[in-house]
PDB file of N, CA and C in Angstrom:
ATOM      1  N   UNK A   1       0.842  -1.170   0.000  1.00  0.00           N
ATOM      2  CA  UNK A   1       0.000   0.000   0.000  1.00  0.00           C
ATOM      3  C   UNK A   1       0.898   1.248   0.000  1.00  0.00           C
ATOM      4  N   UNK A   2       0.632   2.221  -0.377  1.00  0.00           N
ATOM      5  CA  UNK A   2       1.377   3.431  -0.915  1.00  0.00           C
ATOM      6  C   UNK A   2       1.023   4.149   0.063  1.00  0.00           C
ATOM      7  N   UNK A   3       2.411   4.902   0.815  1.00  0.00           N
ATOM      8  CA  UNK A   3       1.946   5.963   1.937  1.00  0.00           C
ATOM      9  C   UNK A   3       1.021   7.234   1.843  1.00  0.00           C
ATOM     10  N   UNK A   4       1.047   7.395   0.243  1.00  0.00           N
ATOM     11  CA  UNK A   4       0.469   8.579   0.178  1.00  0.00           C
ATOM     12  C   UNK A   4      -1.143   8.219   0.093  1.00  0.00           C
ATOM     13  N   UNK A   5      -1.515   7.431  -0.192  1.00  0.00           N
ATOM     14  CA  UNK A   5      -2.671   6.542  -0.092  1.00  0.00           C
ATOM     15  C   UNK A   5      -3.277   6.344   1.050  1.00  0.00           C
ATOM     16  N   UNK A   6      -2.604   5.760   1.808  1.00  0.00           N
ATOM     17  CA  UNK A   6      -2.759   5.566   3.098  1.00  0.00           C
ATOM     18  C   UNK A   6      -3.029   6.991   4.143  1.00  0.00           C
ATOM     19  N   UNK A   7      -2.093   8.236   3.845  1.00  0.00           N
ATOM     20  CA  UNK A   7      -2.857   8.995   4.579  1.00  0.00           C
ATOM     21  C   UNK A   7      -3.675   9.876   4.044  1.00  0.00           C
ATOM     22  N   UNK A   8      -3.940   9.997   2.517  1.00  0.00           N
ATOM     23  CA  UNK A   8      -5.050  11.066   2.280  1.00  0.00           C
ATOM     24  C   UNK A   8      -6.184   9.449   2.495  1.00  0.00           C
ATOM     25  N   UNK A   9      -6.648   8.707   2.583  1.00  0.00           N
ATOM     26  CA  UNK A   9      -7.403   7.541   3.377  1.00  0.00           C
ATOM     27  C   UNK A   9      -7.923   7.952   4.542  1.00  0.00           C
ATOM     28  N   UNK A  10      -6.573   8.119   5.527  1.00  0.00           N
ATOM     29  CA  UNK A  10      -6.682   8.174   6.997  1.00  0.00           C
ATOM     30  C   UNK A  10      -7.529   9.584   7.245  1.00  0.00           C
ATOM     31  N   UNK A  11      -6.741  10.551   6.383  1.00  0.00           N
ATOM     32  CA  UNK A  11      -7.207  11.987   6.029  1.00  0.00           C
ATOM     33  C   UNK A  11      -8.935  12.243   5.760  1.00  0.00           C
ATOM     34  N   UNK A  12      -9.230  11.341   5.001  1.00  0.00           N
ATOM     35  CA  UNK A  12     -10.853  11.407   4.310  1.00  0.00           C
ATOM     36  C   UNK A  12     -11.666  11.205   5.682  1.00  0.00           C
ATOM     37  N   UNK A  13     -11.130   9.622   6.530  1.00  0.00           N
ATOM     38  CA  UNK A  13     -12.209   9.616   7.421  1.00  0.00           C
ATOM     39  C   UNK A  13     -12.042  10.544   8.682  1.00  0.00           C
ATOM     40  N   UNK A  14     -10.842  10.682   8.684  1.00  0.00           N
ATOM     41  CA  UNK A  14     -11.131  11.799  10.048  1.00  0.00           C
ATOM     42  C   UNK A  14     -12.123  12.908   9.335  1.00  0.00           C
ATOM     43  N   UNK A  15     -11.969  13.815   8.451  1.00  0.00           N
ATOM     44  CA  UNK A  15     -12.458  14.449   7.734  1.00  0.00           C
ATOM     45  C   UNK A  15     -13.832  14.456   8.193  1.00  0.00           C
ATOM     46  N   UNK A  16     -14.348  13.261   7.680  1.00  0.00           N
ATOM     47  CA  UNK A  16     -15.697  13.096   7.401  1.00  0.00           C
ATOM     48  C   UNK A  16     -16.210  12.769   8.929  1.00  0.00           C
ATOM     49  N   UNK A  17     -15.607  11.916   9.680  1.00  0.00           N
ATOM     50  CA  UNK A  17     -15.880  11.766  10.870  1.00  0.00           C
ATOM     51  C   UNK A  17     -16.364  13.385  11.594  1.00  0.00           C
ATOM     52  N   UNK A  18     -15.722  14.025  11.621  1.00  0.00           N
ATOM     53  CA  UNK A  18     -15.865  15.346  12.358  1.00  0.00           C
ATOM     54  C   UNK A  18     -17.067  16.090  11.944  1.00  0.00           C
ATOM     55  N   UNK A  19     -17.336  16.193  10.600  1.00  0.00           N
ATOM     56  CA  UNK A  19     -18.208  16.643   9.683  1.00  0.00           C
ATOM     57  C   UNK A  19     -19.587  16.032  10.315  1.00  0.00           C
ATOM     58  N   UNK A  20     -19.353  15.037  10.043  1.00  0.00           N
ATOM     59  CA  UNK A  20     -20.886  14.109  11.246  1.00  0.00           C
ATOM     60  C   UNK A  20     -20.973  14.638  12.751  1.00  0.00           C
ATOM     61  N   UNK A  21     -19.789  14.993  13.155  1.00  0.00           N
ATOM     62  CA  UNK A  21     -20.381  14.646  14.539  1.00  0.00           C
ATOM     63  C   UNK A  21     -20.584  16.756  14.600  1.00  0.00           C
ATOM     64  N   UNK A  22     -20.713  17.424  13.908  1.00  0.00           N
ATOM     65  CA  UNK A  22     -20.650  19.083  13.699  1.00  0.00           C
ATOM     66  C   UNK A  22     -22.262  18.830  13.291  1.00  0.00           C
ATOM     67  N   UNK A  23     -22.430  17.862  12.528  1.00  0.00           N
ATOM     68  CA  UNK A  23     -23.732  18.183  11.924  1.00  0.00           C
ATOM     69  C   UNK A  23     -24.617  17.501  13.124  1.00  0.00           C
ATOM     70  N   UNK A  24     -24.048  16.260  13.447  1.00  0.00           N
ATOM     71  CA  UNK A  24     -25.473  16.023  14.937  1.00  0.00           C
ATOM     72  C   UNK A  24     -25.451  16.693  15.796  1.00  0.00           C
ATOM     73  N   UNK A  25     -24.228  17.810  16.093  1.00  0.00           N
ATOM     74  CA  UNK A  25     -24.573  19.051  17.427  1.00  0.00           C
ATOM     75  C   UNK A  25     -25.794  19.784  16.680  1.00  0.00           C
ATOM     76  N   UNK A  26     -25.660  20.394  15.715  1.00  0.00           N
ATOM     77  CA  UNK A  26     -26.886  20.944  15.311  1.00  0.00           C
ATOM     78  C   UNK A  26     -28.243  21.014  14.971  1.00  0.00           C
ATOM     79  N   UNK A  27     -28.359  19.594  15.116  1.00  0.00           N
ATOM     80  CA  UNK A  27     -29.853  19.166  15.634  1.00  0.00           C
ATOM     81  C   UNK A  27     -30.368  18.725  17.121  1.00  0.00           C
ATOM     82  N   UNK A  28     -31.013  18.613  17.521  1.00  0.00           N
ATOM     83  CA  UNK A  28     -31.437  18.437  18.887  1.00  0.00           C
ATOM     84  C   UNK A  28     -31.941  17.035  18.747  1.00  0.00           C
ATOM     85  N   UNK A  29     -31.122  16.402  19.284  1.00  0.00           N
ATOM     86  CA  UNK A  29     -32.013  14.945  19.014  1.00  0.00           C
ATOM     87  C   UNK A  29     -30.810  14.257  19.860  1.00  0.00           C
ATOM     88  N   UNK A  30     -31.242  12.965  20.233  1.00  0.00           N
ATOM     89  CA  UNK A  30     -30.859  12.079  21.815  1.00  0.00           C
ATOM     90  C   UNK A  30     -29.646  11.649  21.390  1.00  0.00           C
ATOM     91  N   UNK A  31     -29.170  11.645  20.023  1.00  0.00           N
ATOM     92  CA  UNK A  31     -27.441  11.497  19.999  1.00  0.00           C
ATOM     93  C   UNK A  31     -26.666  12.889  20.602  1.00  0.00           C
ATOM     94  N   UNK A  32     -27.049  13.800  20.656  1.00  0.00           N
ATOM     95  CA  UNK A  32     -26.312  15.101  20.701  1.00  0.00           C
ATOM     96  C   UNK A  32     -26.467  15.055  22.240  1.00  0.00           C
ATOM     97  N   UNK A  33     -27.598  14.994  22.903  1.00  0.00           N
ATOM     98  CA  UNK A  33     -27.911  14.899  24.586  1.00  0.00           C
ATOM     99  C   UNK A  33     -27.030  13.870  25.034  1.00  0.00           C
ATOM    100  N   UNK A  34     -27.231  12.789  24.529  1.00  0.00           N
ATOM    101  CA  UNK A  34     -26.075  11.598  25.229  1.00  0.00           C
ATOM    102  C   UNK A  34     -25.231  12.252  24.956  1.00  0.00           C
ATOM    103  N   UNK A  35     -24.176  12.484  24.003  1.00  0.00           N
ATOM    104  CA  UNK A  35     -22.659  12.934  24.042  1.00  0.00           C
ATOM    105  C   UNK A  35     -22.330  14.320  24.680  1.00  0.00           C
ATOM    106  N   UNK A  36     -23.195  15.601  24.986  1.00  0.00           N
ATOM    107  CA  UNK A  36     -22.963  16.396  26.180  1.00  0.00           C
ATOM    108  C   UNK A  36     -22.994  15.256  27.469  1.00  0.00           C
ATOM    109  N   UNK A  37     -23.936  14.390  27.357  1.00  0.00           N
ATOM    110  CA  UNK A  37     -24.010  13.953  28.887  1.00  0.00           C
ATOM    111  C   UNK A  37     -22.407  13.169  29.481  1.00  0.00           C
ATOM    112  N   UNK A  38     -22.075  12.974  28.522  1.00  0.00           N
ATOM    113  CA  UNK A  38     -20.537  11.868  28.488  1.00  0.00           C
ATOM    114  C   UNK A  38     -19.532  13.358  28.549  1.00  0.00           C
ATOM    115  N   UNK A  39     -19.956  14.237  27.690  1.00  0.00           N
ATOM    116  CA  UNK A  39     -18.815  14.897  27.985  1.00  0.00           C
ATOM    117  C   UNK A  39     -18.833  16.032  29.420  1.00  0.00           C
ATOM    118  N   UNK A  40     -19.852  16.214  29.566  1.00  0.00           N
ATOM    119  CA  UNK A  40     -20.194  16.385  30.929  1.00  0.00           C
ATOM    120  C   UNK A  40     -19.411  15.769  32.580  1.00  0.00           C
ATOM    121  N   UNK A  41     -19.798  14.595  32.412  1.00  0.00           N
ATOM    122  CA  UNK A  41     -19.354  13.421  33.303  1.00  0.00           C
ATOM    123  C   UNK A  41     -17.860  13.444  33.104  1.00  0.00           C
ATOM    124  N   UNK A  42     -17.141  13.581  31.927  1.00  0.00           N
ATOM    125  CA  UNK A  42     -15.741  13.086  31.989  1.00  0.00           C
ATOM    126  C   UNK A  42     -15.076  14.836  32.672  1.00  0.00           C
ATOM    127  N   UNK A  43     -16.269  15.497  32.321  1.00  0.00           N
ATOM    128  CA  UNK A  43     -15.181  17.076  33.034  1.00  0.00           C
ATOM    129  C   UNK A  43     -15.497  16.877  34.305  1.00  0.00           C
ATOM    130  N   UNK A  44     -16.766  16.179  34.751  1.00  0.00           N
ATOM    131  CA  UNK A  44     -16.824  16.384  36.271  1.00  0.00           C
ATOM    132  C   UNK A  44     -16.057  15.444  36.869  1.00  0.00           C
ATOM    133  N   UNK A  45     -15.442  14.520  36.274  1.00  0.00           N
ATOM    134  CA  UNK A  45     -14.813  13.503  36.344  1.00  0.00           C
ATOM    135  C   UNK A  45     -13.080  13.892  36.369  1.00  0.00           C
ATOM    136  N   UNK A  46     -12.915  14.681  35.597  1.00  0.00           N
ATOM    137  CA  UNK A  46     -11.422  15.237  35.265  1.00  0.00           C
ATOM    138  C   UNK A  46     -11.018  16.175  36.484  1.00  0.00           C
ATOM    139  N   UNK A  47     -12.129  17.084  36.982  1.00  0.00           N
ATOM    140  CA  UNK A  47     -12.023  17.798  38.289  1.00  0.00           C
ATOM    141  C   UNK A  47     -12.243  17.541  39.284  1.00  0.00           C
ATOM    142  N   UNK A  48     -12.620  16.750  39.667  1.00  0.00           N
ATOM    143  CA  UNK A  48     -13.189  15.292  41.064  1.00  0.00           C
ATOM    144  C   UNK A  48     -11.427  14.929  41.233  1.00  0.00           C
ATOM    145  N   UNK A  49     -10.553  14.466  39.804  1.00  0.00           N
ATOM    146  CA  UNK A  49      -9.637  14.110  40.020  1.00  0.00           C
ATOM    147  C   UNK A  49      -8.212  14.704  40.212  1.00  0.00           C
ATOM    148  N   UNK A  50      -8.211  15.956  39.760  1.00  0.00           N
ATOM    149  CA  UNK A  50      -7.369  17.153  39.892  1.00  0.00           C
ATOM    150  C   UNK A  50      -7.509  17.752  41.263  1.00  0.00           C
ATOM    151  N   UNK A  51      -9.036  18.412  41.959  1.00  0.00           N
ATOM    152  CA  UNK A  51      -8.696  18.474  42.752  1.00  0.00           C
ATOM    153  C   UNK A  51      -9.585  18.475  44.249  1.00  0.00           C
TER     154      UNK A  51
END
């Protein structure tokens, strides 16, 4: 497999990955509520442990 292949590849799905998850913040619907709720928990979680 050809490196340059390999990272405009790697390149596309991060890409696109991000692109999805930009477009489900902008609707209101129970994927976007669960993932505040996780990211929620891991900050209250990150400062519980700091201090």
């Amino acid at each position: 497999m050809d490196r340059v292949v390999f990272y405009y590849g790697t390149a596309s799905v991060y890409v696109t990955t991000l692109v999805c998850i930009v477009v489900l913040m902008c609707f209101d619907c129970p994927w976007r509520r669960a993932w505040l709720r996780i990211v929620d928990a891991f900050i209250a979680s990150a400062k519980h442990m700091l201090f």
